[in-house]
PDB file of N, CA and C in Angstrom:
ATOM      1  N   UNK A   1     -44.223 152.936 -44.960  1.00  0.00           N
ATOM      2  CA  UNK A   1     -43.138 153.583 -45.655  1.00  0.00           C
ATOM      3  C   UNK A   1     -43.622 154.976 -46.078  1.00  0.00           C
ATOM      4  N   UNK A   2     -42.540 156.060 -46.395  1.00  0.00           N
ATOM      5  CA  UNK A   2     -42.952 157.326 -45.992  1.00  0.00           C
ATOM      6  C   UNK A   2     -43.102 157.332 -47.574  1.00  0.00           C
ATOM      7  N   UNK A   3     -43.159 158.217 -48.323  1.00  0.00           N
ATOM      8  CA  UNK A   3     -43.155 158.517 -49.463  1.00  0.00           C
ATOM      9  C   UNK A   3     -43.633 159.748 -50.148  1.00  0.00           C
ATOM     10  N   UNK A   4     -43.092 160.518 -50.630  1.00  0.00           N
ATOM     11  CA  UNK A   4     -43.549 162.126 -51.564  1.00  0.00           C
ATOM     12  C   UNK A   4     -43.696 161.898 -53.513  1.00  0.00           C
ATOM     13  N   UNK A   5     -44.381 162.299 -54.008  1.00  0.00           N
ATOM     14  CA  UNK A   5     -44.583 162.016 -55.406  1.00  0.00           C
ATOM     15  C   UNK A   5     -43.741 163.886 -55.905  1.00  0.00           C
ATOM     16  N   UNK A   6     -43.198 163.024 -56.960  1.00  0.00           N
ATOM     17  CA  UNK A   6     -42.030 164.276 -57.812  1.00  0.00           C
ATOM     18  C   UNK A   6     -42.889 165.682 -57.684  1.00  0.00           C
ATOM     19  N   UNK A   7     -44.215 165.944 -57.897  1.00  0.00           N
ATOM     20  CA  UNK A   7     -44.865 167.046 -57.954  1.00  0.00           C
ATOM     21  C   UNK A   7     -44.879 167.354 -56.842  1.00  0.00           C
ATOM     22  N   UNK A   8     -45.114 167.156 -55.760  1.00  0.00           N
ATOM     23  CA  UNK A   8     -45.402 167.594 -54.133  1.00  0.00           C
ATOM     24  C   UNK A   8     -43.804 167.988 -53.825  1.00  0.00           C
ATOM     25  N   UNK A   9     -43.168 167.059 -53.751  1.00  0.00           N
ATOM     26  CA  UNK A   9     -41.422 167.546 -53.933  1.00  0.00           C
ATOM     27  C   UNK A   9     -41.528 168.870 -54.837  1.00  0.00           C
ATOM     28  N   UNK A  10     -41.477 168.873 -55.469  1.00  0.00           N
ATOM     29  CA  UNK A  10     -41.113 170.262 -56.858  1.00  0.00           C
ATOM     30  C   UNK A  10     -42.474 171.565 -56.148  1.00  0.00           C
ATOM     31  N   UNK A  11     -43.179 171.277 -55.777  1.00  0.00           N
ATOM     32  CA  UNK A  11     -43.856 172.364 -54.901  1.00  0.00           C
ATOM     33  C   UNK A  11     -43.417 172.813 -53.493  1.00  0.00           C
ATOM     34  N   UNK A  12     -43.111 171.916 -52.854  1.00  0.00           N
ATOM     35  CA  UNK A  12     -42.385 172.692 -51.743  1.00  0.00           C
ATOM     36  C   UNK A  12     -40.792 172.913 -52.064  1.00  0.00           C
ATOM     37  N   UNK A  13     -40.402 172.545 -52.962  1.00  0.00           N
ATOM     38  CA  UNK A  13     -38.895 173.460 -53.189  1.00  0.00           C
ATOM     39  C   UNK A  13     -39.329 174.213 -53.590  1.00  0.00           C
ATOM     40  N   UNK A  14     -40.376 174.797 -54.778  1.00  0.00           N
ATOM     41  CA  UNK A  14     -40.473 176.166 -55.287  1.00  0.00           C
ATOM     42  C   UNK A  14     -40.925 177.063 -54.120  1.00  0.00           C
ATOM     43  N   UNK A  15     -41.509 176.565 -53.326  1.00  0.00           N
ATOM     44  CA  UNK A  15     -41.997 177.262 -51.963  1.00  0.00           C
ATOM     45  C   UNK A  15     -41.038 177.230 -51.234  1.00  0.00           C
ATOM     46  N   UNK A  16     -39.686 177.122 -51.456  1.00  0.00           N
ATOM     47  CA  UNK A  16     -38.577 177.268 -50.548  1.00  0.00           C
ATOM     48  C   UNK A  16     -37.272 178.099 -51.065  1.00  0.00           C
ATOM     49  N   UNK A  17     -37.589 178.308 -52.605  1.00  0.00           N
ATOM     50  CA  UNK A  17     -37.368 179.064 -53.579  1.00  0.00           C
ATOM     51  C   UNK A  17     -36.222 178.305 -54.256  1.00  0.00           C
ATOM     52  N   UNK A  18     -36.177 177.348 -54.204  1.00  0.00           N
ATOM     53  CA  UNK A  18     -34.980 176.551 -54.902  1.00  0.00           C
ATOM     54  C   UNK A  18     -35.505 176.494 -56.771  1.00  0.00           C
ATOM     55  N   UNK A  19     -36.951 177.006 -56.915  1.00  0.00           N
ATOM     56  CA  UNK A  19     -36.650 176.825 -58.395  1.00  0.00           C
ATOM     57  C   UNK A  19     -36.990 175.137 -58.902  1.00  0.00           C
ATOM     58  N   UNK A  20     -37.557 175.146 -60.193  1.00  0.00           N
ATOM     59  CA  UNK A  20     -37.808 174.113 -60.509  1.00  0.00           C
ATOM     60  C   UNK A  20     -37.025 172.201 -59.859  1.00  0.00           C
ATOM     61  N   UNK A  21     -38.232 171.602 -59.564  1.00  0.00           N
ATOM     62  CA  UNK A  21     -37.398 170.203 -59.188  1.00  0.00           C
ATOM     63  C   UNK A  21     -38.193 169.233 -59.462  1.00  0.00           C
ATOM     64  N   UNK A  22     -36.865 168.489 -60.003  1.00  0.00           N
ATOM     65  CA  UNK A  22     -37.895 167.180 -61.075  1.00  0.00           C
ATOM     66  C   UNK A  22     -36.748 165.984 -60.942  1.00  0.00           C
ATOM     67  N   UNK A  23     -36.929 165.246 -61.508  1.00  0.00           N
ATOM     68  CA  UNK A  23     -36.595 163.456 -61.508  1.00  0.00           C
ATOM     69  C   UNK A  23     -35.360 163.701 -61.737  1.00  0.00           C
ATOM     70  N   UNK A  24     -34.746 164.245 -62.479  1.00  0.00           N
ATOM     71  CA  UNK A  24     -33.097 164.702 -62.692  1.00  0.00           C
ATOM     72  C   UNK A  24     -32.416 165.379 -61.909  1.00  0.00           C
ATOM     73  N   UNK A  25     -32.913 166.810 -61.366  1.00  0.00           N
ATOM     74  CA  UNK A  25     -32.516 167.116 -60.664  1.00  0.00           C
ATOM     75  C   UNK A  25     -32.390 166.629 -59.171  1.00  0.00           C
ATOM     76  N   UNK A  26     -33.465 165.790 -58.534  1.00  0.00           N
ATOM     77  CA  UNK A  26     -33.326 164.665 -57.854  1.00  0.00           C
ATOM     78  C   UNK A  26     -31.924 163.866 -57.866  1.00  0.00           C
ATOM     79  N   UNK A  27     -32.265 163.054 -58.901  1.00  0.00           N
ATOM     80  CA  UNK A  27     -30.902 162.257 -59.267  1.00  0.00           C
ATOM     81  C   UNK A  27     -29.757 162.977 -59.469  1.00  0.00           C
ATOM     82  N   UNK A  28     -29.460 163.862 -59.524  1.00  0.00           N
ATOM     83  CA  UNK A  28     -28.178 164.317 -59.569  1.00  0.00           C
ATOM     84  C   UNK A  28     -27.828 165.193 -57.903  1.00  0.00           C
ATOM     85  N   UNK A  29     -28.856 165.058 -56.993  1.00  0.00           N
ATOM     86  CA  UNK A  29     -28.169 165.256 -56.242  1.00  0.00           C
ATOM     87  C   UNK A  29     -28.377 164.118 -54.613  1.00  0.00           C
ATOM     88  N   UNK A  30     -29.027 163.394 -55.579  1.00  0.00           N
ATOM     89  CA  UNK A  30     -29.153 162.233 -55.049  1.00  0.00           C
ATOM     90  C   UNK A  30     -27.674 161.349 -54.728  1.00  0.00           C
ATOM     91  N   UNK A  31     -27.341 161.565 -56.011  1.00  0.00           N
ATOM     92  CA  UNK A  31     -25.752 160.614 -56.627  1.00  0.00           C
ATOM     93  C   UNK A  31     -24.528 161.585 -55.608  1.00  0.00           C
ATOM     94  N   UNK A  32     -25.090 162.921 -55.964  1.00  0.00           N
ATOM     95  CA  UNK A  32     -23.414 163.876 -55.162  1.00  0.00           C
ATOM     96  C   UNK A  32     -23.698 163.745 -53.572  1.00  0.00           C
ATOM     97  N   UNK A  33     -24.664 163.290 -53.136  1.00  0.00           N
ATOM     98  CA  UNK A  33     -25.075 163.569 -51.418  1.00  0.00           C
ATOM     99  C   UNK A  33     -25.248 162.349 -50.853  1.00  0.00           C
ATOM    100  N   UNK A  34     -24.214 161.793 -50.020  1.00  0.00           N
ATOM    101  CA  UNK A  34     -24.639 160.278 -49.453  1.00  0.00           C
ATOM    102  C   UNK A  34     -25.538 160.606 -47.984  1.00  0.00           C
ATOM    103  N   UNK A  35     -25.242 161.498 -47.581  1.00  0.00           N
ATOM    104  CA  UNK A  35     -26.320 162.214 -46.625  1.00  0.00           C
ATOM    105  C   UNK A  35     -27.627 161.719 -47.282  1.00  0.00           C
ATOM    106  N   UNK A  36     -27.637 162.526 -48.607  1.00  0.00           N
ATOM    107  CA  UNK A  36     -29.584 162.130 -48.966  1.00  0.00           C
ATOM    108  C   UNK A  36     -29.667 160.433 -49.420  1.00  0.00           C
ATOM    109  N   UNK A  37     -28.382 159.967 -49.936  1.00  0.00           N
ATOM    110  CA  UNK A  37     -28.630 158.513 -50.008  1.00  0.00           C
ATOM    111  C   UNK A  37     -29.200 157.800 -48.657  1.00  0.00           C
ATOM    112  N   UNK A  38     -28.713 158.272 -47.349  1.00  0.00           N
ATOM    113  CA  UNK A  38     -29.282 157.579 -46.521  1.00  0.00           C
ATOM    114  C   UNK A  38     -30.891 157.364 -46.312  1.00  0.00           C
ATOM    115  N   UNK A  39     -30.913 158.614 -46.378  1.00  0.00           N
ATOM    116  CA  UNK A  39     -32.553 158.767 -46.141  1.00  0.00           C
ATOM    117  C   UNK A  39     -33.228 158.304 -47.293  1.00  0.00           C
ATOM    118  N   UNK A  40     -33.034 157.728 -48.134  1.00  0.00           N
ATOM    119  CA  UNK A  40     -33.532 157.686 -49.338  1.00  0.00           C
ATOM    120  C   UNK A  40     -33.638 155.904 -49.292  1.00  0.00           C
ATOM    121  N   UNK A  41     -35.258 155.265 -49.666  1.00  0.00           N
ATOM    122  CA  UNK A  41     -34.701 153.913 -49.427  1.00  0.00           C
ATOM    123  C   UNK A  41     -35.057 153.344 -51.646  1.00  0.00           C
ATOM    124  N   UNK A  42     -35.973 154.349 -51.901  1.00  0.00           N
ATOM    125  CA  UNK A  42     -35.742 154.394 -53.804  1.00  0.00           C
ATOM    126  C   UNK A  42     -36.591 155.208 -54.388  1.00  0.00           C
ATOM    127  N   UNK A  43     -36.745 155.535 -55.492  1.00  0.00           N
ATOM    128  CA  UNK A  43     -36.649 157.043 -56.101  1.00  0.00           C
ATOM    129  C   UNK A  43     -37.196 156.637 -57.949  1.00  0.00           C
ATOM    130  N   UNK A  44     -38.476 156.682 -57.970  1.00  0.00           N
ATOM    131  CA  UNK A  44     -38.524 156.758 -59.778  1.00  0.00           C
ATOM    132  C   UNK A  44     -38.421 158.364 -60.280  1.00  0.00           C
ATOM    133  N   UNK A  45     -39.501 158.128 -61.408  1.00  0.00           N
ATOM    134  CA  UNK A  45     -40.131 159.362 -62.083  1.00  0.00           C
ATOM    135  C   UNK A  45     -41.074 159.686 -61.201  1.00  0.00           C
ATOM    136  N   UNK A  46     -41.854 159.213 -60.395  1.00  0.00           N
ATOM    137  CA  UNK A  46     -43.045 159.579 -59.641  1.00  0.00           C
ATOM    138  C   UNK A  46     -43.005 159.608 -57.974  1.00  0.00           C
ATOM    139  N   UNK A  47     -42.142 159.174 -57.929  1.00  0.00           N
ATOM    140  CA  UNK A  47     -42.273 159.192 -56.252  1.00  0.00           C
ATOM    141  C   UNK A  47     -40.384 158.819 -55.536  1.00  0.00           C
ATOM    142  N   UNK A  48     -40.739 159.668 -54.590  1.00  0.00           N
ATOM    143  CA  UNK A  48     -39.431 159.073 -53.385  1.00  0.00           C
ATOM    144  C   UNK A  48     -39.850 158.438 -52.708  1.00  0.00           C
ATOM    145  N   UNK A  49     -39.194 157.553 -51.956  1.00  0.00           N
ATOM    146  CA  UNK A  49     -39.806 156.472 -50.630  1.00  0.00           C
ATOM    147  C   UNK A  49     -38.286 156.429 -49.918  1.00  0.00           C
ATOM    148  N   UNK A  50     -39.312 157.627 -48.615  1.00  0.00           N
ATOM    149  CA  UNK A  50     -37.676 157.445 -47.813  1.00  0.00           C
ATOM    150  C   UNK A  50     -37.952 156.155 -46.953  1.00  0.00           C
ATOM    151  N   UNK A  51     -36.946 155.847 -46.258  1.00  0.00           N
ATOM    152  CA  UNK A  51     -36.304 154.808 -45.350  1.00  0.00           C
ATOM    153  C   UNK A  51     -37.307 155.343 -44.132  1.00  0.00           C
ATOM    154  N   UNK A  52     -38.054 154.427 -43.173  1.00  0.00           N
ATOM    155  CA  UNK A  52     -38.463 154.589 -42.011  1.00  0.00           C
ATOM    156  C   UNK A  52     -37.841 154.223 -40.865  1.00  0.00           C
ATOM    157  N   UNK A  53     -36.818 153.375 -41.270  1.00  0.00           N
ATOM    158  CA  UNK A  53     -36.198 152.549 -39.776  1.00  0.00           C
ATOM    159  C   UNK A  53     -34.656 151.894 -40.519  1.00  0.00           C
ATOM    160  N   UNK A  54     -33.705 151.274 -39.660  1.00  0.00           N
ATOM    161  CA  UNK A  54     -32.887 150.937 -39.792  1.00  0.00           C
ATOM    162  C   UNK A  54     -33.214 149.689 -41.012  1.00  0.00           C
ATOM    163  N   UNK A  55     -34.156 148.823 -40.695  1.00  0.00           N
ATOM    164  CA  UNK A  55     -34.466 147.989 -41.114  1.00  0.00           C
ATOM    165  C   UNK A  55     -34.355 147.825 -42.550  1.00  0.00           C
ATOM    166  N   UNK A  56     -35.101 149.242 -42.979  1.00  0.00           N
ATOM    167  CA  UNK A  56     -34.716 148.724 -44.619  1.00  0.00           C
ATOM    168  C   UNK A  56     -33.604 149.749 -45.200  1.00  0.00           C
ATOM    169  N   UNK A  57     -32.234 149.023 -44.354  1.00  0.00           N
ATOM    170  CA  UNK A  57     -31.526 148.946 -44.845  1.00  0.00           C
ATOM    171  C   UNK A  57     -30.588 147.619 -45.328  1.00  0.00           C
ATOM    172  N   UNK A  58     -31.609 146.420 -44.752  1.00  0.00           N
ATOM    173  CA  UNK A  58     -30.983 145.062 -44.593  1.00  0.00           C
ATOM    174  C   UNK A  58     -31.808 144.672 -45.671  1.00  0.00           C
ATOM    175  N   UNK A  59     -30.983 143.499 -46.398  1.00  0.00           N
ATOM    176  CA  UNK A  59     -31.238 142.980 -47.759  1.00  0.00           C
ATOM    177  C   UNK A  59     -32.770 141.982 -47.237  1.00  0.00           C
ATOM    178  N   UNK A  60     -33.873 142.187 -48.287  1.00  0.00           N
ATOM    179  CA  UNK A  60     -35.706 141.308 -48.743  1.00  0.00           C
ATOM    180  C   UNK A  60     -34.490 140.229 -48.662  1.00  0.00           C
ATOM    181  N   UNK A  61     -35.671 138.807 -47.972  1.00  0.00           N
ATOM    182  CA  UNK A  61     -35.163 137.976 -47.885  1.00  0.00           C
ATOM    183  C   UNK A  61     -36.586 137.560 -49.124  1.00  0.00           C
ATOM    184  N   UNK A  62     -36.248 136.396 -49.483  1.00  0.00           N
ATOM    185  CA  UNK A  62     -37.494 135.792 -50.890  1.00  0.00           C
ATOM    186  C   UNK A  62     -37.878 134.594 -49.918  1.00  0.00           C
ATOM    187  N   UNK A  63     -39.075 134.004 -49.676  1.00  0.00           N
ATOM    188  CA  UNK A  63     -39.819 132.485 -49.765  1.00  0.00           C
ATOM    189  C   UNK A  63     -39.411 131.684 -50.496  1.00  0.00           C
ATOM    190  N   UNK A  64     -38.481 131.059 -49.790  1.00  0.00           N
ATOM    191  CA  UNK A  64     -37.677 130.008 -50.700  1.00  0.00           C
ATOM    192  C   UNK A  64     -38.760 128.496 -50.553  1.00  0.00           C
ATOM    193  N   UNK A  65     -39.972 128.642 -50.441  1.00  0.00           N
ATOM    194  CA  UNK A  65     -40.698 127.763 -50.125  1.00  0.00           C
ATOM    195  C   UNK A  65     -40.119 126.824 -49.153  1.00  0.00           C
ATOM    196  N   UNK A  66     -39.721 126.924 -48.096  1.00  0.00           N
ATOM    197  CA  UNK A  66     -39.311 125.820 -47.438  1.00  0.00           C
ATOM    198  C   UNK A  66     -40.214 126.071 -45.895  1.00  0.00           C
ATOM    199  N   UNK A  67     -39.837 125.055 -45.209  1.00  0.00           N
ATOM    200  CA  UNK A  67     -40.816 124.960 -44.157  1.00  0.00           C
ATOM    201  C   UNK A  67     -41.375 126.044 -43.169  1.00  0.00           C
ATOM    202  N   UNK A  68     -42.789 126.297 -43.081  1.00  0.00           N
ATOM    203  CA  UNK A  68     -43.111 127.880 -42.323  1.00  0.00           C
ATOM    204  C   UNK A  68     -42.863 126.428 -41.004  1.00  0.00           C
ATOM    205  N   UNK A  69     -43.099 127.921 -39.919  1.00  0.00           N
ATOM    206  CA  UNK A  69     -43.464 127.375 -38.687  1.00  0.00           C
ATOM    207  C   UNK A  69     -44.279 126.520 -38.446  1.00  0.00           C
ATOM    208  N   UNK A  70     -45.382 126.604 -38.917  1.00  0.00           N
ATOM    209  CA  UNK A  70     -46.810 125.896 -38.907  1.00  0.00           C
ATOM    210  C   UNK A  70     -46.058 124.599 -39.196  1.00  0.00           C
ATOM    211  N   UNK A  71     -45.426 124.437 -40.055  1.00  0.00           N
ATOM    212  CA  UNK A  71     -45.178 122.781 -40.891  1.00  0.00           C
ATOM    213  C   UNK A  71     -44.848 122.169 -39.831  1.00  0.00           C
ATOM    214  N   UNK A  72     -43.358 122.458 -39.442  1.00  0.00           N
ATOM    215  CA  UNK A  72     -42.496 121.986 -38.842  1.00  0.00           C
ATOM    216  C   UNK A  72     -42.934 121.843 -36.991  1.00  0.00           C
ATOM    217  N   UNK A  73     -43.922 122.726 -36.822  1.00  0.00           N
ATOM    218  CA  UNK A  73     -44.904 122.398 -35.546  1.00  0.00           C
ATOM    219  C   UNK A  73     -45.366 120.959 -35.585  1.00  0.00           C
ATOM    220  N   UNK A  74     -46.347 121.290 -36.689  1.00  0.00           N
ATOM    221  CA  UNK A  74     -47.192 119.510 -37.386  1.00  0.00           C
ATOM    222  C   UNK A  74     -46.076 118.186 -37.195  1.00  0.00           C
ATOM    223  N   UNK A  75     -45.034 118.302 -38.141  1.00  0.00           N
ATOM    224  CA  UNK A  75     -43.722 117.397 -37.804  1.00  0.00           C
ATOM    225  C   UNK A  75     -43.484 116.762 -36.498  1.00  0.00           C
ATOM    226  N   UNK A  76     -43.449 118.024 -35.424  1.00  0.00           N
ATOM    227  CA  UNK A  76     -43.171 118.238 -34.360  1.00  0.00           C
ATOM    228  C   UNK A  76     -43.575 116.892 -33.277  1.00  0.00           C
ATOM    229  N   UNK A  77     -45.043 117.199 -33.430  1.00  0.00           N
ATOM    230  CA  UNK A  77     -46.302 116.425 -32.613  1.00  0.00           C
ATOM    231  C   UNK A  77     -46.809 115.476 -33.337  1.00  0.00           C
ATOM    232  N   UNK A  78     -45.965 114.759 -34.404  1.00  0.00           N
ATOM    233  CA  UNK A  78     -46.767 114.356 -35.256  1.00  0.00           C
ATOM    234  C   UNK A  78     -46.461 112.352 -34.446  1.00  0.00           C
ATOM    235  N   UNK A  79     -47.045 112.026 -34.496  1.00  0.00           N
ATOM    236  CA  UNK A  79     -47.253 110.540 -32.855  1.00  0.00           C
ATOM    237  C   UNK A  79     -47.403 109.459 -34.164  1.00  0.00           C
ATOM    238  N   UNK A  80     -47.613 109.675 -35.378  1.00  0.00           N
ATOM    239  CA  UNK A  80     -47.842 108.078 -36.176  1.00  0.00           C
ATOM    240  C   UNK A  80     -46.878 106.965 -36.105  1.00  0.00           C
ATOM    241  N   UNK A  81     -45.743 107.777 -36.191  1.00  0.00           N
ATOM    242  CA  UNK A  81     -44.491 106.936 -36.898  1.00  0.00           C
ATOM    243  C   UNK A  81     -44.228 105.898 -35.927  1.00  0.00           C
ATOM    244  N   UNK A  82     -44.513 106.667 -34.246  1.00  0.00           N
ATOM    245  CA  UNK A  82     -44.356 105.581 -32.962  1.00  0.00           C
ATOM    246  C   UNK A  82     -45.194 104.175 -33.090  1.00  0.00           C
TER     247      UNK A  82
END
């Protein structure tokens, strides 16, 4: 994942002459630009983390603890019960 910290951001805008840029000013044009929403996958006080791939744009799935592959292999081949 790609990522820039608020200071490295706020140095190359001043080097682009846009003038001070910080966590607010971020967010406020974060909110007016769905253009930059895309590229954008989240955003504190310290850092952006853009989006690398389509991918995270699809919802973290959680470990609902239920069976990995491995288990259900074991299950699979499992010869006792015969």
């Amino acid at each position: 994942m790609a990522a820039l910290s608020m200071i490295k951001l706020d140095k190359f805008m001043q080097n682009q002459g846009r003038g001070e840029f910080n966590f607010e000013v971020f967010k406020a044009a974060y909110d007016a630009d769905p253009r930059l929403q895309k590229l954008v996958k989240n955003f504190d006080d310290d850092k952006v983390e853009f989006k690398s791939s389509e991918m995270d744009d699809l919802p973290q799935t959680k470990d609902d603890g239920g069976d990995t592959v491995n288990q259900m292999a074991k299950r699979a081949v499992d010869l006792d019960d015969l």
